[in-house]
Structure formats: structure tokens, C-alpha cells
Protein backbone atom coordinates (compact mmCIF):
# COMPACT_ATOMS: atom_id res chain seq x y z
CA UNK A 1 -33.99 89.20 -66.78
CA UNK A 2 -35.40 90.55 -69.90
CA UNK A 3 -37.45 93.90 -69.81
CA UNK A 4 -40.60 91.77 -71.03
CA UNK A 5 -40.58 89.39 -67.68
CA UNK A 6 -39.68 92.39 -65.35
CA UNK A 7 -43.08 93.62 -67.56
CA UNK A 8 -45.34 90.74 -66.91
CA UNK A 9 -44.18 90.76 -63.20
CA UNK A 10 -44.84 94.09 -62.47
CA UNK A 11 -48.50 93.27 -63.42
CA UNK A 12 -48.27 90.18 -61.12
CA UNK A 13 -46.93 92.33 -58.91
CA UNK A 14 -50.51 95.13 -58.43
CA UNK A 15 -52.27 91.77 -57.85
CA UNK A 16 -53.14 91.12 -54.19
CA UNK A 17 -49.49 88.85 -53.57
CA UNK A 18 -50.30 89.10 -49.83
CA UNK A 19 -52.39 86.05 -50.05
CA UNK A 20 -51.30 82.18 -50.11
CA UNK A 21 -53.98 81.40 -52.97
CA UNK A 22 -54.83 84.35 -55.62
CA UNK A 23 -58.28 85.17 -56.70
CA UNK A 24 -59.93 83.92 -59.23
CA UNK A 25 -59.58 86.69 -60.98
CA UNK A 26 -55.68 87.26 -60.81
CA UNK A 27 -55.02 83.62 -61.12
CA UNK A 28 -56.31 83.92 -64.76
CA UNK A 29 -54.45 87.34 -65.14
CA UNK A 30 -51.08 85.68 -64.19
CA UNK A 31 -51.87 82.50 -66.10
CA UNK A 32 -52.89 84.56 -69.60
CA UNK A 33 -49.73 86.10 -68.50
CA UNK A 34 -47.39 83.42 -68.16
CA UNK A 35 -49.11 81.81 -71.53
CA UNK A 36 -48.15 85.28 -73.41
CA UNK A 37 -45.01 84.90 -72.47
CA UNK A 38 -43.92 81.42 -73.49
CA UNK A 39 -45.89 81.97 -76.85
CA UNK A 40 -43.30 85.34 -77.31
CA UNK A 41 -40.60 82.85 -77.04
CA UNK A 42 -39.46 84.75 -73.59
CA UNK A 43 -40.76 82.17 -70.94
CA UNK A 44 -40.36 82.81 -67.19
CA UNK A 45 -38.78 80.78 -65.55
CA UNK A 46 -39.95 79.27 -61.75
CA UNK A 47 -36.60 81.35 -60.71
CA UNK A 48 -37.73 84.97 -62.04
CA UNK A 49 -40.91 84.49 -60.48
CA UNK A 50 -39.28 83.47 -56.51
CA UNK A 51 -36.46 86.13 -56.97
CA UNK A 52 -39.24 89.11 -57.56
CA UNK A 53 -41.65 87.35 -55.06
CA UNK A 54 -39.41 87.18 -52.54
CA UNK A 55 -38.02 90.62 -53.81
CA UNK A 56 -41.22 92.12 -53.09
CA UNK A 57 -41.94 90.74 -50.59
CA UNK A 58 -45.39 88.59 -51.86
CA UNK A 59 -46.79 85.62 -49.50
CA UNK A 60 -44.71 82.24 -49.54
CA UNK A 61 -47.66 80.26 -50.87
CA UNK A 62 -48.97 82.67 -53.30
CA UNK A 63 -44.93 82.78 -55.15
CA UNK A 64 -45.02 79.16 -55.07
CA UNK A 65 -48.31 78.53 -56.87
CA UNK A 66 -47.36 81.17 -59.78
CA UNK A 67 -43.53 79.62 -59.99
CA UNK A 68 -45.51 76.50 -60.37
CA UNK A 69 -47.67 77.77 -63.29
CA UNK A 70 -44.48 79.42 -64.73
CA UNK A 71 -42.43 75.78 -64.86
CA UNK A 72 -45.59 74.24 -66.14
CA UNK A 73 -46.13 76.75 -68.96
CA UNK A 74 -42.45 76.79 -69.66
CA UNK A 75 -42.18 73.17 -70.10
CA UNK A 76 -44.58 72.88 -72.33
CA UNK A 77 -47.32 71.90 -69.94
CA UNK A 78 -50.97 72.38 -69.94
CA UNK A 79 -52.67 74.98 -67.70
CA UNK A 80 -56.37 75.93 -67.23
CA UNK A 81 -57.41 79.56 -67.78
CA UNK A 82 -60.98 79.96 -66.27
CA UNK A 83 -60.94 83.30 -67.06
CA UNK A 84 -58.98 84.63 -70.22
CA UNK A 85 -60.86 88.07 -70.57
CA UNK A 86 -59.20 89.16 -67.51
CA UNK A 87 -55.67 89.22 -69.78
CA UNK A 88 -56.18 92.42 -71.62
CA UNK A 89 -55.25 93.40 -74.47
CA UNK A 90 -53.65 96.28 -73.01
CA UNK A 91 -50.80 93.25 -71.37
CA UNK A 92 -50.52 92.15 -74.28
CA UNK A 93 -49.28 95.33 -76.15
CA UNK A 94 -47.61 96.24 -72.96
CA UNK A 95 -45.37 93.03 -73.82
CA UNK A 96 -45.27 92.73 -77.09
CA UNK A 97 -43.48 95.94 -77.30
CA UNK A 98 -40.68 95.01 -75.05
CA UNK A 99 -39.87 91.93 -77.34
């Protein structure tokens, strides 16, 4: 897995994962996340996302609902970000370094 997904996980990762839906708040996070990602040209994948989830031991429902925004994003689909601020731009350097 390249650095810049084992990056963007490890910020998934000091979310609250012990719940089935995220809040608010870290659902935009992860999304902003996800987006950054795919628009680096390093998309993660629906498998990078289970393997560390399960890995690390997050809740079932709360692994599936970000694998499913991480096949979404990386096909090219459309997701809604209610929330962008909370993606800093602090993630963003974070990642764009690693590219």
C-alpha cells in the first residue's frame, strides 16, 4: 500500500472507528480524505480500507460505510461532503508530501 494511503488511514484511524455510523464530523474528514486521494491519482481502494479496519480493529459497520465511500470515490462516483472545513489543510500537506 503506498505510504500516502497508510497516511490518510492513520487519520481515519484517530477518528472514533468504534462506532457503526461516524459523526458528522469525521464522515466529512474521511470523505475530504478519500476525495484528496483520488484527485492525487493514489485512490484507495474498498480493500485498503477493510484490511486496516479490520487490522485495527474498527466496528464492522463503520469499515463498511468508509470502503463504500472509498469504491464510490474511486470509481469516479459522486459523494456529498457536508462539511469540507473539517479536511485541513494540514491533511492535505501531510499527503501531498508522501506523493
Amino acid at each position: 500500500m503506498p505510504a500516502v494511503i497508510d497516511k490518510a488511514l492513520d487519520f481515519i484511524n484517530g477518528m472514533n472507528t468504534s462506532v457503526s455510523v461516524p459523526h458528522p464530523m469525521d464522515e466529512s474528514t474521511t470523505k475530504g480524505l478519500l476525495k484528496y486521494l483520488n484527485e492525487l491519482g493514489v485512490p484507495a481502494s474498498a480493500a485498503d480500507v477493510t484490511a486496516r479496519g479490520f487490522q485495527e480493529g474498527w466496528n464492522t459497520g463503520f469499515t463498511e460505510k468508509v470502503a463504500g465511500w472509498a469504491e464510490k470515490i474511486a470509481t469516479g462516483n459522486r459523494v456529498i461532503i457536508k462539511d469540507p472545513e473539517y479536511f485541513s489543510s494540514y491533511m492535505r500537506e501531510q499527503l501531498r508530501e508522501l506523493v
